[in-house]
Protein backbone atom coordinates (compact mmCIF):
# COMPACT_ATOMS: atom_id res chain seq x y z
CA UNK A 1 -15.02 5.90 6.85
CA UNK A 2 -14.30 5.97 2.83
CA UNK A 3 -11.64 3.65 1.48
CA UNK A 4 -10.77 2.22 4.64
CA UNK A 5 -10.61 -1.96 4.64
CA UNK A 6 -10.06 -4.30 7.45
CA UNK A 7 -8.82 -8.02 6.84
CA UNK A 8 -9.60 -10.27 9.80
CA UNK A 9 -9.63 -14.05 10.09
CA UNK A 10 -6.26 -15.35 8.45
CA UNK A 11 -2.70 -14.78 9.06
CA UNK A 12 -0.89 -11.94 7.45
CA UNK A 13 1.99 -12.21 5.90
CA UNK A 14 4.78 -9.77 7.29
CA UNK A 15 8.09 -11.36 5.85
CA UNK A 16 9.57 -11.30 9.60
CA UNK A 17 9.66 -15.30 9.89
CA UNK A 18 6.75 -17.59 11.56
CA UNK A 19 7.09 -15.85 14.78
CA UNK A 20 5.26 -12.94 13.81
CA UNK A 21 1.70 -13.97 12.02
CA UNK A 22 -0.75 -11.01 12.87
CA UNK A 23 -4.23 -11.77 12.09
CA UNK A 24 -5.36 -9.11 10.81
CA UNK A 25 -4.94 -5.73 8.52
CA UNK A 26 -5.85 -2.43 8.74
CA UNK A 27 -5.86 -0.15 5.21
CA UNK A 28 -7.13 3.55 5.50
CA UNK A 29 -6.83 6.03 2.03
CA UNK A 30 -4.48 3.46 0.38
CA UNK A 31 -2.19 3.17 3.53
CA UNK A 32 -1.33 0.38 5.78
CA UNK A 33 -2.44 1.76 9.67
CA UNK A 34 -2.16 -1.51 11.67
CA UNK A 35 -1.19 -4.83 11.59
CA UNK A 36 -1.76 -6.63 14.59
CA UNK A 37 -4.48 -7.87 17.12
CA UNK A 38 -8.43 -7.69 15.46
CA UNK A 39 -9.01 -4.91 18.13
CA UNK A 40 -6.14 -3.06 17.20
CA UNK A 41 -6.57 -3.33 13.55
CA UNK A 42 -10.52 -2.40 13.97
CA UNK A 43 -9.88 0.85 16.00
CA UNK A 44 -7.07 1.75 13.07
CA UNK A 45 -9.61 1.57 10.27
CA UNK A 46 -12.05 3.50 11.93
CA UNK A 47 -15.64 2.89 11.71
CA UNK A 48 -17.53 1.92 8.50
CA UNK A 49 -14.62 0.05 7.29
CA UNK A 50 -15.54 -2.62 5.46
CA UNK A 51 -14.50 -6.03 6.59
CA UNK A 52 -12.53 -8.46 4.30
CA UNK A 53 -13.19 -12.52 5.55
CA UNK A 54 -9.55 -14.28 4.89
CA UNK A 55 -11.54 -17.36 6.00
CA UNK A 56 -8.27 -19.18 7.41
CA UNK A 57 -6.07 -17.94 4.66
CA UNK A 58 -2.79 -15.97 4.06
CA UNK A 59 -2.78 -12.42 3.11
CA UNK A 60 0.19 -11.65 1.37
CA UNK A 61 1.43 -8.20 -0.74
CA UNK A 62 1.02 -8.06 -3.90
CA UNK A 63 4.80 -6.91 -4.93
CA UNK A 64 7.31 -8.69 -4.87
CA UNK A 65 8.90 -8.94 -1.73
CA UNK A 66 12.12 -7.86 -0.94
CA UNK A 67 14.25 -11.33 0.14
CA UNK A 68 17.39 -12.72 0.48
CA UNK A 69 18.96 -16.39 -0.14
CA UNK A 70 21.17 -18.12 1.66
CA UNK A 71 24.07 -19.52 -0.08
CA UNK A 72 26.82 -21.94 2.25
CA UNK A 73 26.29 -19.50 5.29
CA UNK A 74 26.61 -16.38 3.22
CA UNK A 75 23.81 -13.74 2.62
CA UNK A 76 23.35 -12.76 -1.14
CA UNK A 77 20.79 -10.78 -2.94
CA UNK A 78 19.02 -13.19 -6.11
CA UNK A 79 19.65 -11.62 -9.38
CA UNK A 80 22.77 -10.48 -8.56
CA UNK A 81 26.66 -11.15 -9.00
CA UNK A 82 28.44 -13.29 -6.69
C-alpha cells in the first residue's frame, strides 16, 4: 500500500499518562489508523507498509502538544493569564 508507515519496537507517546504506552503506530495517506498492539497496528497499515525500527525509543508528535500545568491544585493553561 502507498504512503502507508508502520512504527514498531518503541513506546509511543499518546499524552494519556504512563499507563497507556502502545508500541506501535499505524499511518495510512497522512492519517493516524491505529495505535495499539503490533498486530493491530500491522493489519491497519495494510500490506506493503513500510516498517519504521524505533529500536527501544519514544515516538513522539511533532507539534506541540496540547498540555496543562498544575499550579497549588489548580489546572491552568501555560501562556495564559491567571
Amino acid at each position: 500500500m502507498a504512503g502507508a508507515l508502520l512504527f514498531v519496537g518503541g513506546n509511543v507517546f499518546t499524552g494519556h499518562g504512563r499507563r497507556s504506552r502502545p508500541a506501535a503506530l499505524a499511518v495510512r495517506e497522512g492519517r493516524i489508523v491505529a495505535v495499539g498492539a503490533p498486530a493491530e497496528a500491522r493489519a491497519a497499515a495494510g500490506p506493503g507498509a513500510e516498517v519504521v525500527d524505533l529500536a527501544g525509543g519514544l515516538l513522539t508528535p511533532r507539534r506541540p502538544v496540547a498540555c496543562r500545568l498544575f499550579d497549588r491544585g489548580r489546572v491552568r493553561r501555560p501562556n495564559r493569564p491567571r
